[in-house]
C-alpha atoms as a PDB file:
ATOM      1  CA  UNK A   1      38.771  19.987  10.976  1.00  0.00           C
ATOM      2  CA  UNK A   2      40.821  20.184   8.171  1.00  0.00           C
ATOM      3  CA  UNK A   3      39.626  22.000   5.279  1.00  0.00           C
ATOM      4  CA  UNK A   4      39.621  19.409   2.577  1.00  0.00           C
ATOM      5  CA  UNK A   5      37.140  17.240   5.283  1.00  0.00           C
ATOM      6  CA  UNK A   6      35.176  20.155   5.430  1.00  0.00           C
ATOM      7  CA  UNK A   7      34.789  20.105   1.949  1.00  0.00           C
ATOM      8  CA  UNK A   8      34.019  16.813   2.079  1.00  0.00           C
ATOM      9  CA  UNK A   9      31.317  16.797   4.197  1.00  0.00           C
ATOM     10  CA  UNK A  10      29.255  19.735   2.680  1.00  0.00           C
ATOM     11  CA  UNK A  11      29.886  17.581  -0.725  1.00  0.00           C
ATOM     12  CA  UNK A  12      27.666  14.433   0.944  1.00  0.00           C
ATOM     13  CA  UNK A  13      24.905  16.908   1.358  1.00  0.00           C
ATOM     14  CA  UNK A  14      25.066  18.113  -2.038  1.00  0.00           C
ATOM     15  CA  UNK A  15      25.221  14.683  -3.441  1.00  0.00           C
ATOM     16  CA  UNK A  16      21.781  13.863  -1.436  1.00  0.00           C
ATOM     17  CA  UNK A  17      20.200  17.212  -2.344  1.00  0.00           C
ATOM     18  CA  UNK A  18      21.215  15.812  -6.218  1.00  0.00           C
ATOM     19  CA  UNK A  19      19.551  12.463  -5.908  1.00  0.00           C
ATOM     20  CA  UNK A  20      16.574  13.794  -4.511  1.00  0.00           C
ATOM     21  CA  UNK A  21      16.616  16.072  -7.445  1.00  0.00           C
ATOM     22  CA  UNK A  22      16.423  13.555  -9.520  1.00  0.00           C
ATOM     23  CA  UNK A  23      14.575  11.067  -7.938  1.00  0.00           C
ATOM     24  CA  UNK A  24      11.622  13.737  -7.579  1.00  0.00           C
ATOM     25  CA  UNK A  25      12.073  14.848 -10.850  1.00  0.00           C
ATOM     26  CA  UNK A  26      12.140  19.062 -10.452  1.00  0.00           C
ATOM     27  CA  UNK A  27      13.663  21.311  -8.208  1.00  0.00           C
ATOM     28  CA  UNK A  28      10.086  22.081  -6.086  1.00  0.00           C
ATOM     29  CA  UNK A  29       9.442  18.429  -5.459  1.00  0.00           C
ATOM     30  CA  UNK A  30      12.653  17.709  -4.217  1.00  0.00           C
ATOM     31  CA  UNK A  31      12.281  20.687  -1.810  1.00  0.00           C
ATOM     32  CA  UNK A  32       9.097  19.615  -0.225  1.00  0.00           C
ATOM     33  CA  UNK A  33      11.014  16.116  -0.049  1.00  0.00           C
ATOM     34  CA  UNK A  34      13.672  17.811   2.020  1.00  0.00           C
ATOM     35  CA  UNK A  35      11.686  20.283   3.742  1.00  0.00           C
ATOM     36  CA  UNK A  36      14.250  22.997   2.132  1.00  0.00           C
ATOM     37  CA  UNK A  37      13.412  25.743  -0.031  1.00  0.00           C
ATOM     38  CA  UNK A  38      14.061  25.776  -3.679  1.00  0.00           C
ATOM     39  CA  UNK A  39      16.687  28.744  -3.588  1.00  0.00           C
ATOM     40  CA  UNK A  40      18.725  26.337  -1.314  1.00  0.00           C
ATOM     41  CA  UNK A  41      18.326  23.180  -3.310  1.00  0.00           C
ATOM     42  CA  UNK A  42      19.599  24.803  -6.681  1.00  0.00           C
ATOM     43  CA  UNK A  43      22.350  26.151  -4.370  1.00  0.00           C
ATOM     44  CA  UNK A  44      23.217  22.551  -3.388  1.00  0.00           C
ATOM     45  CA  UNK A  45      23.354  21.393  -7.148  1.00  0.00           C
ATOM     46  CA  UNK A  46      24.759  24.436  -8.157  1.00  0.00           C
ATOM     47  CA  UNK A  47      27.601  24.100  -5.153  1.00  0.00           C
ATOM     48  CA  UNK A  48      28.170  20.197  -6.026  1.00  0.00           C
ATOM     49  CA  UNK A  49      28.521  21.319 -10.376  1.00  0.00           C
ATOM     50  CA  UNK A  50      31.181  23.751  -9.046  1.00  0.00           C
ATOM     51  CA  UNK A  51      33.114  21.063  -6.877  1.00  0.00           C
ATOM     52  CA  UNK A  52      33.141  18.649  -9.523  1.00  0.00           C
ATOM     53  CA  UNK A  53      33.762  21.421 -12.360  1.00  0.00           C
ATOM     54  CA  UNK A  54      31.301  19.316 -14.215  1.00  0.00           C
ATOM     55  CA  UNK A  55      27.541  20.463 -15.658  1.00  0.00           C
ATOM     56  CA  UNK A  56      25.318  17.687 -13.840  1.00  0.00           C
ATOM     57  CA  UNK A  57      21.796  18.658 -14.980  1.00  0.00           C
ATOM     58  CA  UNK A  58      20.686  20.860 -18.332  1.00  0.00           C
ATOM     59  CA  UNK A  59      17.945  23.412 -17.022  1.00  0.00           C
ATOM     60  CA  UNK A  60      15.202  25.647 -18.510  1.00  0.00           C
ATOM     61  CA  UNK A  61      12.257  27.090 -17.032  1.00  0.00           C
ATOM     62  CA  UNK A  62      10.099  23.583 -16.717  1.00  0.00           C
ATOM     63  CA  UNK A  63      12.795  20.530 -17.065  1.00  0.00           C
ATOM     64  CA  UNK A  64      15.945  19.970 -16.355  1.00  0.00           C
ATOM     65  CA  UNK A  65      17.869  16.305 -17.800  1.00  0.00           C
ATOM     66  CA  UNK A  66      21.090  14.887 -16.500  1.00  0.00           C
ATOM     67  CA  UNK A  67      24.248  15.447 -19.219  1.00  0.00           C
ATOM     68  CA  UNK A  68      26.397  12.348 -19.718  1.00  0.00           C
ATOM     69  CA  UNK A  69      28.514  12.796 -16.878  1.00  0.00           C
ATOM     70  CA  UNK A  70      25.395  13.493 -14.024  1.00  0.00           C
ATOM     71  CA  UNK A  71      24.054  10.018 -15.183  1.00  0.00           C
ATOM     72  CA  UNK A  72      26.989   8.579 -14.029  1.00  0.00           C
ATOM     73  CA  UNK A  73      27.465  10.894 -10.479  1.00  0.00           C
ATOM     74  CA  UNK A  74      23.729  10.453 -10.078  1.00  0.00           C
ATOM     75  CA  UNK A  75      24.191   6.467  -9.975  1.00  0.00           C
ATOM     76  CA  UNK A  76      26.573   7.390  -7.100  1.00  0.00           C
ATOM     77  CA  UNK A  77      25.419   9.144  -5.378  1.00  0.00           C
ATOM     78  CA  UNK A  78      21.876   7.049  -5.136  1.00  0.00           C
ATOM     79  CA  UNK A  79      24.361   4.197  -4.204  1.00  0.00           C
ATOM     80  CA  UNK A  80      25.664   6.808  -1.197  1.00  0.00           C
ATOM     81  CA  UNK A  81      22.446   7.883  -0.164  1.00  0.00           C
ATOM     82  CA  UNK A  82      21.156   3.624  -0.003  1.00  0.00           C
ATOM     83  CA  UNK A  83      24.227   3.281   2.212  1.00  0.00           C
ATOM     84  CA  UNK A  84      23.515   6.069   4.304  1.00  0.00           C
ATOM     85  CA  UNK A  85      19.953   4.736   4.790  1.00  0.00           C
ATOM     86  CA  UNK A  86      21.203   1.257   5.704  1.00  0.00           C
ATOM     87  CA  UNK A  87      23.584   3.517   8.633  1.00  0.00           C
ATOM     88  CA  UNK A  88      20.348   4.495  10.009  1.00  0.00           C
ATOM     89  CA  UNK A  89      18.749   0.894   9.922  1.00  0.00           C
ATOM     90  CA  UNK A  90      21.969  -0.393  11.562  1.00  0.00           C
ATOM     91  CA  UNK A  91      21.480   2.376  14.446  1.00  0.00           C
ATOM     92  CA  UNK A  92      17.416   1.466  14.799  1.00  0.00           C
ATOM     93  CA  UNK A  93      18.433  -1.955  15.292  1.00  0.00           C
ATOM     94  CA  UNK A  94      20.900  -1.306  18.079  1.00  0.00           C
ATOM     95  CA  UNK A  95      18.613   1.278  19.936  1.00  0.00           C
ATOM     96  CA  UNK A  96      16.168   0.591  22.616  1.00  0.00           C
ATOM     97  CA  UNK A  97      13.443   0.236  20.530  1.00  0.00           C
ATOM     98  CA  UNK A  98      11.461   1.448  17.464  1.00  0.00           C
ATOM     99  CA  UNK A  99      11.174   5.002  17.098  1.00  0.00           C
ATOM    100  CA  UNK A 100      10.739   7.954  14.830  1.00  0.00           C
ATOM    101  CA  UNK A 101       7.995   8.172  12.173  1.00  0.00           C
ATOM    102  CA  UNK A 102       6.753   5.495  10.094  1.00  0.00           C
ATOM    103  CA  UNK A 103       4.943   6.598   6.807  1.00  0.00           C
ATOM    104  CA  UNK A 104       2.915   3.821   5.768  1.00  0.00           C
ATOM    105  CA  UNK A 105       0.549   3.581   2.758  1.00  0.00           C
ATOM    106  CA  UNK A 106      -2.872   1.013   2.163  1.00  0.00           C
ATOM    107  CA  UNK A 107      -5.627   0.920  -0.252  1.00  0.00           C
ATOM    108  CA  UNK A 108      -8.734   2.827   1.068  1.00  0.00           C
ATOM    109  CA  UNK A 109     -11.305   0.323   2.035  1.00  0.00           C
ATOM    110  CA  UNK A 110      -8.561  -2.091   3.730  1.00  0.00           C
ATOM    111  CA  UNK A 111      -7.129   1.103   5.401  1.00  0.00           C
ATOM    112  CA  UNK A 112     -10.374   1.955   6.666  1.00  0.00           C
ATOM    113  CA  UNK A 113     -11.562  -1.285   7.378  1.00  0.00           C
ATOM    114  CA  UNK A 114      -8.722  -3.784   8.562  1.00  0.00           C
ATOM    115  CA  UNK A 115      -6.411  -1.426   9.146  1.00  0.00           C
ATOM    116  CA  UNK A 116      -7.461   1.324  11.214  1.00  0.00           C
ATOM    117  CA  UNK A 117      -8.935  -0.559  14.115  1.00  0.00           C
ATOM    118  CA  UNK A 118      -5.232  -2.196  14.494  1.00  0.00           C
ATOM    119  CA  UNK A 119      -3.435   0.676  14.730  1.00  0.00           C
ATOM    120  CA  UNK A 120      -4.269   1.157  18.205  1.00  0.00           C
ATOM    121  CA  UNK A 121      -2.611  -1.946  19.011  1.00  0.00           C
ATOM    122  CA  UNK A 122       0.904  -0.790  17.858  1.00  0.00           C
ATOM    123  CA  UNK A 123       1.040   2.417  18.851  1.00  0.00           C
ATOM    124  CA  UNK A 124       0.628   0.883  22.255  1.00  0.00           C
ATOM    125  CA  UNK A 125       3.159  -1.382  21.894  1.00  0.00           C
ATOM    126  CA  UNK A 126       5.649   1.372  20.289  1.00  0.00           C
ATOM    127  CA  UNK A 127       4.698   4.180  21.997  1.00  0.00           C
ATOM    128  CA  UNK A 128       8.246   5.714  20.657  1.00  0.00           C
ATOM    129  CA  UNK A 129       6.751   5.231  16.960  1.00  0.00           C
ATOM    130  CA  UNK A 130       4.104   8.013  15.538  1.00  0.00           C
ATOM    131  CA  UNK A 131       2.457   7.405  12.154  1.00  0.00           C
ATOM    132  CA  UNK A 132       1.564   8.935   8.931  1.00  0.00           C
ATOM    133  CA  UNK A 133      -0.896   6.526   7.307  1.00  0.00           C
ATOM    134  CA  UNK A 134      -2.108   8.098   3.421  1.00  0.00           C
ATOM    135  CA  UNK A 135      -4.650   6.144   2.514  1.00  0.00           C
ATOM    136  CA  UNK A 136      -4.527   5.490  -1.535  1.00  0.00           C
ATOM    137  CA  UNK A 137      -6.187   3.459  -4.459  1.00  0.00           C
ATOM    138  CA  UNK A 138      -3.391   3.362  -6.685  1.00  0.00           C
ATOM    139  CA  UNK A 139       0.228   2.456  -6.722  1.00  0.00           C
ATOM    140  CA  UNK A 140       2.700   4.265  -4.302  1.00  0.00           C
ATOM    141  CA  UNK A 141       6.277   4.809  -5.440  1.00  0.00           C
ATOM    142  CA  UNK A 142       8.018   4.235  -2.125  1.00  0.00           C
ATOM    143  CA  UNK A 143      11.226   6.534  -2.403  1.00  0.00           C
ATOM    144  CA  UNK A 144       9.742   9.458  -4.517  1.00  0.00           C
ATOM    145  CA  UNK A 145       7.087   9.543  -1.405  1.00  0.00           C
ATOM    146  CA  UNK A 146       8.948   8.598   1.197  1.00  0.00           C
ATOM    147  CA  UNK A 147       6.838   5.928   2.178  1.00  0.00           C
ATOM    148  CA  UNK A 148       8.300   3.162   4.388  1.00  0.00           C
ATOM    149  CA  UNK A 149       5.890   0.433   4.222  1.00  0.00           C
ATOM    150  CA  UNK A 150       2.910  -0.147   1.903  1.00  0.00           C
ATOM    151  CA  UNK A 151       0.408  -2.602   1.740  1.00  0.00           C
ATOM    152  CA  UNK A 152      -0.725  -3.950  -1.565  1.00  0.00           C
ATOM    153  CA  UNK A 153      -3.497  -5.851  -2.658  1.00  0.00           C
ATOM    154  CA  UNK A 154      -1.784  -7.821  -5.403  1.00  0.00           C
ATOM    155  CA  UNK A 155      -1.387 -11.329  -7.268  1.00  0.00           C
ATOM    156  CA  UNK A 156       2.311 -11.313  -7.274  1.00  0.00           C
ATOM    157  CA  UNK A 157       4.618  -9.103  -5.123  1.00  0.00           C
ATOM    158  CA  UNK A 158       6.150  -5.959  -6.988  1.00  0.00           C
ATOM    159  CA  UNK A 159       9.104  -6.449  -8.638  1.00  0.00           C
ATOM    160  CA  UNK A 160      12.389  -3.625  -7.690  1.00  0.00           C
ATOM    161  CA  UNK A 161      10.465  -4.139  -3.810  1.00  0.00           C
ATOM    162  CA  UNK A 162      11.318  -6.556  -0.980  1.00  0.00           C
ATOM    163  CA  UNK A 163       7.628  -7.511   0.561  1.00  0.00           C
ATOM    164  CA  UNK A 164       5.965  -9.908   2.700  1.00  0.00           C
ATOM    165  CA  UNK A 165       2.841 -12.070   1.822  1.00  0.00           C
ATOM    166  CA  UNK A 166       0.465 -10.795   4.974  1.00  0.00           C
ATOM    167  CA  UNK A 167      -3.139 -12.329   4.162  1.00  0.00           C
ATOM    168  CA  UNK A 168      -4.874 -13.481   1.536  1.00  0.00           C
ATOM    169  CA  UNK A 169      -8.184 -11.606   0.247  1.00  0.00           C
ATOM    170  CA  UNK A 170     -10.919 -13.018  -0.676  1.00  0.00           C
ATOM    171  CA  UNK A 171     -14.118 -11.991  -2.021  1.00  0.00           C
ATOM    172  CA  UNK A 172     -17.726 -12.479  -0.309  1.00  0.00           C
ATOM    173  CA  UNK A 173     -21.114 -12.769  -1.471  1.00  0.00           C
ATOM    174  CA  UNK A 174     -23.287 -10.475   1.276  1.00  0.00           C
ATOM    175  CA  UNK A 175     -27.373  -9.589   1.458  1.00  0.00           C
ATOM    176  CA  UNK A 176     -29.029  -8.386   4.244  1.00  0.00           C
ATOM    177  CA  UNK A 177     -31.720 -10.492   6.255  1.00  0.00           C
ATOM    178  CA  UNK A 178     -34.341  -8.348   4.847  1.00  0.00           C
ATOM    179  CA  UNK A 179     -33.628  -8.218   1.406  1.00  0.00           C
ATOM    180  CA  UNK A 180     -33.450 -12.039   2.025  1.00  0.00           C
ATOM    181  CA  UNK A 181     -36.338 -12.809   3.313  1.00  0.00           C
ATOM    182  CA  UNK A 182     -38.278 -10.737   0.759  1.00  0.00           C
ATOM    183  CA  UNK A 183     -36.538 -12.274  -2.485  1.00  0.00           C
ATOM    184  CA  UNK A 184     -35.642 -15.581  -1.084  1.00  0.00           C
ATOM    185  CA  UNK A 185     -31.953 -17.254  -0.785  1.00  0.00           C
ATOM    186  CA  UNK A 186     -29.875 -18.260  -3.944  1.00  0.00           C
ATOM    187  CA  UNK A 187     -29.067 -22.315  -3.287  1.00  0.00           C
ATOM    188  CA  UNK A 188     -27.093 -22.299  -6.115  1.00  0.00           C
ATOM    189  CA  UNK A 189     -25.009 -19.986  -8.399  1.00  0.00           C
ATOM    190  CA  UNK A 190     -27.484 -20.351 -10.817  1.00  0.00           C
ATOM    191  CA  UNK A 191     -30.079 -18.385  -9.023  1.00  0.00           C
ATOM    192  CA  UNK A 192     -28.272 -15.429  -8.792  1.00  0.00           C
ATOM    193  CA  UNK A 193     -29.828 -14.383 -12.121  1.00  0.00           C
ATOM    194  CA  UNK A 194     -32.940 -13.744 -10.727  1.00  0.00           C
ATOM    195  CA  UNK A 195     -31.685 -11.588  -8.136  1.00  0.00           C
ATOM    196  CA  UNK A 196     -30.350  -8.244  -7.509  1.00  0.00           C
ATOM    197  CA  UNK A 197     -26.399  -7.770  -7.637  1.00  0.00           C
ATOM    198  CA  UNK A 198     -23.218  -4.947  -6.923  1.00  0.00           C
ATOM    199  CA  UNK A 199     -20.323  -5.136  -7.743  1.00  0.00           C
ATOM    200  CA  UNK A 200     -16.971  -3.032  -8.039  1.00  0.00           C
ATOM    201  CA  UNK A 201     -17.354  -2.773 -11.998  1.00  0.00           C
ATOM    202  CA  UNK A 202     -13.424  -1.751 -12.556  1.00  0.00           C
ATOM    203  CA  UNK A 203     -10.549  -3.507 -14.057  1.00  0.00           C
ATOM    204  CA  UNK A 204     -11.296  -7.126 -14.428  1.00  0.00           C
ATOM    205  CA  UNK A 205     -14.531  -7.112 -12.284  1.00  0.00           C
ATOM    206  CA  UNK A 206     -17.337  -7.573 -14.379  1.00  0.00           C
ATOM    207  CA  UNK A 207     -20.989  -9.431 -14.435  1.00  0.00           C
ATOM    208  CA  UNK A 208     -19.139 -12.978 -15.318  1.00  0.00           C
ATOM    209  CA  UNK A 209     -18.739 -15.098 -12.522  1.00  0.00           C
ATOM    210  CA  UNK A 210     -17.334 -18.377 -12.442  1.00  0.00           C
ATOM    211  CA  UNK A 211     -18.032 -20.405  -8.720  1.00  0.00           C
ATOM    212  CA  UNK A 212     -15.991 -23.387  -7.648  1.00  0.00           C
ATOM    213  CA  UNK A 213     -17.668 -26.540  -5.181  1.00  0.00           C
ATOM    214  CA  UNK A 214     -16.116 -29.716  -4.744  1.00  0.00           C
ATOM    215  CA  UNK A 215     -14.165 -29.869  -8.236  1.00  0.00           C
ATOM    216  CA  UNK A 216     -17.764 -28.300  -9.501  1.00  0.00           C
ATOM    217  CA  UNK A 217     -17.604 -25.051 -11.687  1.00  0.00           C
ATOM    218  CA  UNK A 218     -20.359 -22.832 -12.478  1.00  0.00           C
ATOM    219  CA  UNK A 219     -20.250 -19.905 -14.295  1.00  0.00           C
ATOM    220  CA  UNK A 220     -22.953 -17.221 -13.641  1.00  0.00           C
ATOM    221  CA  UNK A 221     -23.652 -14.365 -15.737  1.00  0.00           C
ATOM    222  CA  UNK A 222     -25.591 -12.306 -13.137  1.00  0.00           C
ATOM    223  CA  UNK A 223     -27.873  -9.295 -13.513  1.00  0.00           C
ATOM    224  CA  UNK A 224     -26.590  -6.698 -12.018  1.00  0.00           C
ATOM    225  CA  UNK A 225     -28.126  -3.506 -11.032  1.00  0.00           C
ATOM    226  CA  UNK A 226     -25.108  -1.543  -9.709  1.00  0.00           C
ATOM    227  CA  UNK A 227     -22.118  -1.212  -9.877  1.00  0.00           C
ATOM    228  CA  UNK A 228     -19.867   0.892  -7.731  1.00  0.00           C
ATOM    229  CA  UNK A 229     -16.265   1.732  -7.444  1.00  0.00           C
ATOM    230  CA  UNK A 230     -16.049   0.888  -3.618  1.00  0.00           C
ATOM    231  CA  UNK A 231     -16.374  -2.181  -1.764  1.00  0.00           C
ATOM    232  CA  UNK A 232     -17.558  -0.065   1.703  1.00  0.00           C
ATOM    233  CA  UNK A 233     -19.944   2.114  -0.684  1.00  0.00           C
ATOM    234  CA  UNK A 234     -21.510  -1.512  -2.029  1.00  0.00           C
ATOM    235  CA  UNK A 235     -21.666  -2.425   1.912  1.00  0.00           C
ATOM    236  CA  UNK A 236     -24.188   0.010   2.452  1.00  0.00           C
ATOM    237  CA  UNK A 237     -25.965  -0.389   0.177  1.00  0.00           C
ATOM    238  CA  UNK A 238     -26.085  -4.031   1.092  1.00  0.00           C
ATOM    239  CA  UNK A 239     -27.370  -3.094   4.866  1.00  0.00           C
ATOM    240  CA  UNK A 240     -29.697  -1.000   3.243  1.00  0.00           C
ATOM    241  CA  UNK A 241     -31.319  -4.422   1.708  1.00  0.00           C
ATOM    242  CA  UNK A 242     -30.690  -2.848  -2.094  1.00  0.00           C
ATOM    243  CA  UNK A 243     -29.303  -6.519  -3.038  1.00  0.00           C
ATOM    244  CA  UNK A 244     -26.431  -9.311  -3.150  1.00  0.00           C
ATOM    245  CA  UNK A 245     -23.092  -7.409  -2.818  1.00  0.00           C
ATOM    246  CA  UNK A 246     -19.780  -9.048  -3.755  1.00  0.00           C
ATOM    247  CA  UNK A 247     -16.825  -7.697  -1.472  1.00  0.00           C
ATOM    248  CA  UNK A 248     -13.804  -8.157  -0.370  1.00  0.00           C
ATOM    249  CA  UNK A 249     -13.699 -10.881   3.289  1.00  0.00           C
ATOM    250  CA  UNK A 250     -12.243  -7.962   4.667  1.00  0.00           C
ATOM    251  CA  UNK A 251     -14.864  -5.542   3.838  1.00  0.00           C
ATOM    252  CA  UNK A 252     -17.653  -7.762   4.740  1.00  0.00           C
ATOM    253  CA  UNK A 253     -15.991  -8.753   8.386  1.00  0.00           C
ATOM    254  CA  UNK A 254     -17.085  -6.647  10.493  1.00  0.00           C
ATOM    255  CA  UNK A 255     -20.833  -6.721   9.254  1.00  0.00           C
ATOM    256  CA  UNK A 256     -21.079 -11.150   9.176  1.00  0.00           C
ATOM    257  CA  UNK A 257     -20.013 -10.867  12.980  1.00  0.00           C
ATOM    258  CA  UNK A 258     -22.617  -8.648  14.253  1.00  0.00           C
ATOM    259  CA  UNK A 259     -25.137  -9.950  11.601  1.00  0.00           C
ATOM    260  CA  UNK A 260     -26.330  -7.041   9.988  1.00  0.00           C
ATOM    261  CA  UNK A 261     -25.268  -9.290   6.972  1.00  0.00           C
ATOM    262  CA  UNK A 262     -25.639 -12.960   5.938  1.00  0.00           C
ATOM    263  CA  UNK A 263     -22.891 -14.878   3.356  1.00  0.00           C
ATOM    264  CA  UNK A 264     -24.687 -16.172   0.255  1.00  0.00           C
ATOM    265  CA  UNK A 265     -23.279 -19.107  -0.997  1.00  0.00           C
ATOM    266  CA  UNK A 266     -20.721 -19.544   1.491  1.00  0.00           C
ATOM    267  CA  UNK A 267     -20.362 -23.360   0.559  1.00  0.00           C
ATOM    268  CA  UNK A 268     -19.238 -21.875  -3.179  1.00  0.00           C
ATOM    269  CA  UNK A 269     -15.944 -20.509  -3.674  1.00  0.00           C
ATOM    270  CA  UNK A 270     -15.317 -17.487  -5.968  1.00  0.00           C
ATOM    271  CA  UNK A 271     -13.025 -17.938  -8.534  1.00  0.00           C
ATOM    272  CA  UNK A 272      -9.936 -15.689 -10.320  1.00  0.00           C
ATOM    273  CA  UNK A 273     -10.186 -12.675 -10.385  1.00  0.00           C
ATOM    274  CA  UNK A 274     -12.027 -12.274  -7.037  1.00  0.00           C
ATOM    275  CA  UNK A 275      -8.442 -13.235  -4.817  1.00  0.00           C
ATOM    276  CA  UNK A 276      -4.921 -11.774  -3.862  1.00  0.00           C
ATOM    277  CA  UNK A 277      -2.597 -10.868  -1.267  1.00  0.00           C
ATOM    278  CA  UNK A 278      -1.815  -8.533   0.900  1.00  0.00           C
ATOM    279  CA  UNK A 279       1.629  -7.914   0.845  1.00  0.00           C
ATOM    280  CA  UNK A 280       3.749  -4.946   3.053  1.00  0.00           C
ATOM    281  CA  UNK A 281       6.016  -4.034   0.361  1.00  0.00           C
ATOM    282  CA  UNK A 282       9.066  -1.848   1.316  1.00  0.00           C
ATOM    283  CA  UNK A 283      12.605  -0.540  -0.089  1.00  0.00           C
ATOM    284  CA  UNK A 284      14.937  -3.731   0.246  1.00  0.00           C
ATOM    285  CA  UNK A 285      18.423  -3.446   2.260  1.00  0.00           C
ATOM    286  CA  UNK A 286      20.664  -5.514   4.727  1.00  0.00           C
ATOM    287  CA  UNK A 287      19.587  -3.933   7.296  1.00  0.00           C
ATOM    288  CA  UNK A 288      15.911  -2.983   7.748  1.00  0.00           C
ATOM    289  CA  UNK A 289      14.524  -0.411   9.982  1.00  0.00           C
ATOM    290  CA  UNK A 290      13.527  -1.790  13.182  1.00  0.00           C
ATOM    291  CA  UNK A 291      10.268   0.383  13.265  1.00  0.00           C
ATOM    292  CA  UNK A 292       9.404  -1.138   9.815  1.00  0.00           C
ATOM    293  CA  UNK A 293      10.285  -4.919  11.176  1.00  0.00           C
ATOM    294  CA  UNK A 294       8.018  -3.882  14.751  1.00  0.00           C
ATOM    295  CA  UNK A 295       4.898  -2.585  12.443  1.00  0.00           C
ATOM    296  CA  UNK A 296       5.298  -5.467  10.104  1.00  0.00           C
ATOM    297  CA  UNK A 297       5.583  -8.084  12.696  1.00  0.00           C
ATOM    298  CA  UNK A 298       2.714  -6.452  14.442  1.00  0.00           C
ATOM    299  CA  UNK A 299       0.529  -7.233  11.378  1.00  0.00           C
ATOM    300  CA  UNK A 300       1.365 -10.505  11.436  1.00  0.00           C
ATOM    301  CA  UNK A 301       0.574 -11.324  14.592  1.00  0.00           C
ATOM    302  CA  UNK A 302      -2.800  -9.441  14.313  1.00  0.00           C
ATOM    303  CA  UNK A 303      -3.650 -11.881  10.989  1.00  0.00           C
ATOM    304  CA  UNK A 304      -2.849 -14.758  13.599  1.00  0.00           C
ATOM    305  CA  UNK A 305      -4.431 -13.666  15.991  1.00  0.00           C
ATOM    306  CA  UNK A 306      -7.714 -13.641  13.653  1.00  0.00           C
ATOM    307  CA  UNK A 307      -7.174 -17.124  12.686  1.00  0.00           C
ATOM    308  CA  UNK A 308      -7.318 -18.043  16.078  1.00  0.00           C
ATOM    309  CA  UNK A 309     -10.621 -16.214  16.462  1.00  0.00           C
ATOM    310  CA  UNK A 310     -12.295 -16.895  13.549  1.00  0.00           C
ATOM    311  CA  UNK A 311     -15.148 -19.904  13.895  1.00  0.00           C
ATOM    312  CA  UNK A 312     -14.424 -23.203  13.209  1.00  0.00           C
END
């Protein structure tokens, strides 16, 4: 190999090591990206600087910021580095089948609840495929954690991210058959105000609640007694007859089936902001990894499949 391809080559490396830099935002994060040391990365930036004869990044002991001319090598070297992932994707798609490890990310209660008891399912059916699964209230930035699929509970997809609308979430009114027969069933909206109620009590969830039958609205301003920052948490406390819960369909699922809770109202829908999507949001590209198309797929089939079982 001649020595300028030599050169070459160890460049491409130093041009990823710099992106990552970047993209992570400080020497140590981009290391534990990598699984290099620190020593090495600054090596790599150091190396690539000395190649190019060019200062790429201005350093002191706790920032470093790109100069004029590492703005622009930066932009190309992201634009290598997408390329080189798209490689990869191309090879996935020719292989025999998925494989490797899929990071995936999912907001805790639909992780725990939903999730979970699918996953299973696809290992089975990609036994080449192991998975990282970080369950996470909050939003994930895909790249900077390396996260190839992550599902979001959202209105509207997120812009910058290629996705797929999965299900749509709903939220449930739930009281146990105890606390029921002791306090009596709400027949309308209405009566909620002389019950019990839990709710999430974050963001836009609040005691206002605005119910939708046949072209019929009702607003409710209910008297709450709890509210708590997890739909699984307000579950239990459900089963443990403490009062009418409102939770997610998916949280609730399990619990309707084997009747260890009843659906209040269930002729009444629940109005904004008590809906969404799931989406599986990933890093758009031509060519998409065929473990992320298999696991994606696979959820789509499961959602199916749930239609098909779900009562009439």
């Amino acid at each position: 190999m001649s020595a300028t391809k030599s050169q070459g080559l160890a460049m491409l490396e130093e041009m990823a090591v710099f992106a990552q830099v970047v993209d992570s935002g400080s020497f140590s994060s981009a290391a534990r990206q990598l699984g290099m040391t620190v020593p090495s990365v600054s090596r790599h930036v150091s190396r690539l600087e000395k190649h190019l004869g060019e200062r790429l990044l201005l350093r002191n002991t706790r920032a470093h910021a790109l100069t004029e001319i590492g703005r622009e090598v930066y932009a190309a070297c992201q634009a290598l580095v997408g390329q080189a992932r798209e490689v990869h994707a191309i090879a996935d798609r020719f292989g025999a089948g998925p494989s490797g490890l899929l990071r995936v990310s999912a907001p805790i209660v639909f992780g725990e609840t939903w999730l979970a008891p699918r996953l299973p399912g696809f290992l089975d059916a990609c036994p080449d495929v192991r998975l990282h699964v970080s369950l996470v209230d909050g939003m994930v930035d895909l790249i900077d954690e390396g996260v190839d699929v992550a599902l979001r509970i959202s209105l509207v997809p997120d812009a910058g991210l290629a996705s797929r609308p999965l299900l749509r979430v709903g939220y449930v009114l739930v009281a146990s058959p105890d606390y029921l027969r002791r306090h009596g069933s709400p027949s309308t909206p209405s009566d909620l105000c002389a019950h019990r109620c839990i709710y999430l009590g974050y963001g836009r969830f609040g005691p206002h609640w605005r119910f939708t039958r046949d072209g019929v609205t009702e607003d409710v301003d209910i008297r709450h007694v709890a509210s708590i920052n997890n739909s699984a948490a307000i579950l239990g406390m459900v089963e443990a007859h403490g009062g009418i819960g409102l939770v997610p369909d998916f949280t609730a699922r399990a619990a309707l089936a084997q009747e260890r809770v009843t659906h209040v109202l269930a002729d009444w829908r629940i109005d904004a902001p008590y809906t969404g999507t799931v989406h599986a949001a990933y890093t758009p590209g031509r060519h998409l990894a065929l473990k992320v198309r298999a696991f994606i797929d696979y959820l789509v089939a499961c959602i199916a499949d749930d239609a098909t079982d779900a009562p009439p």
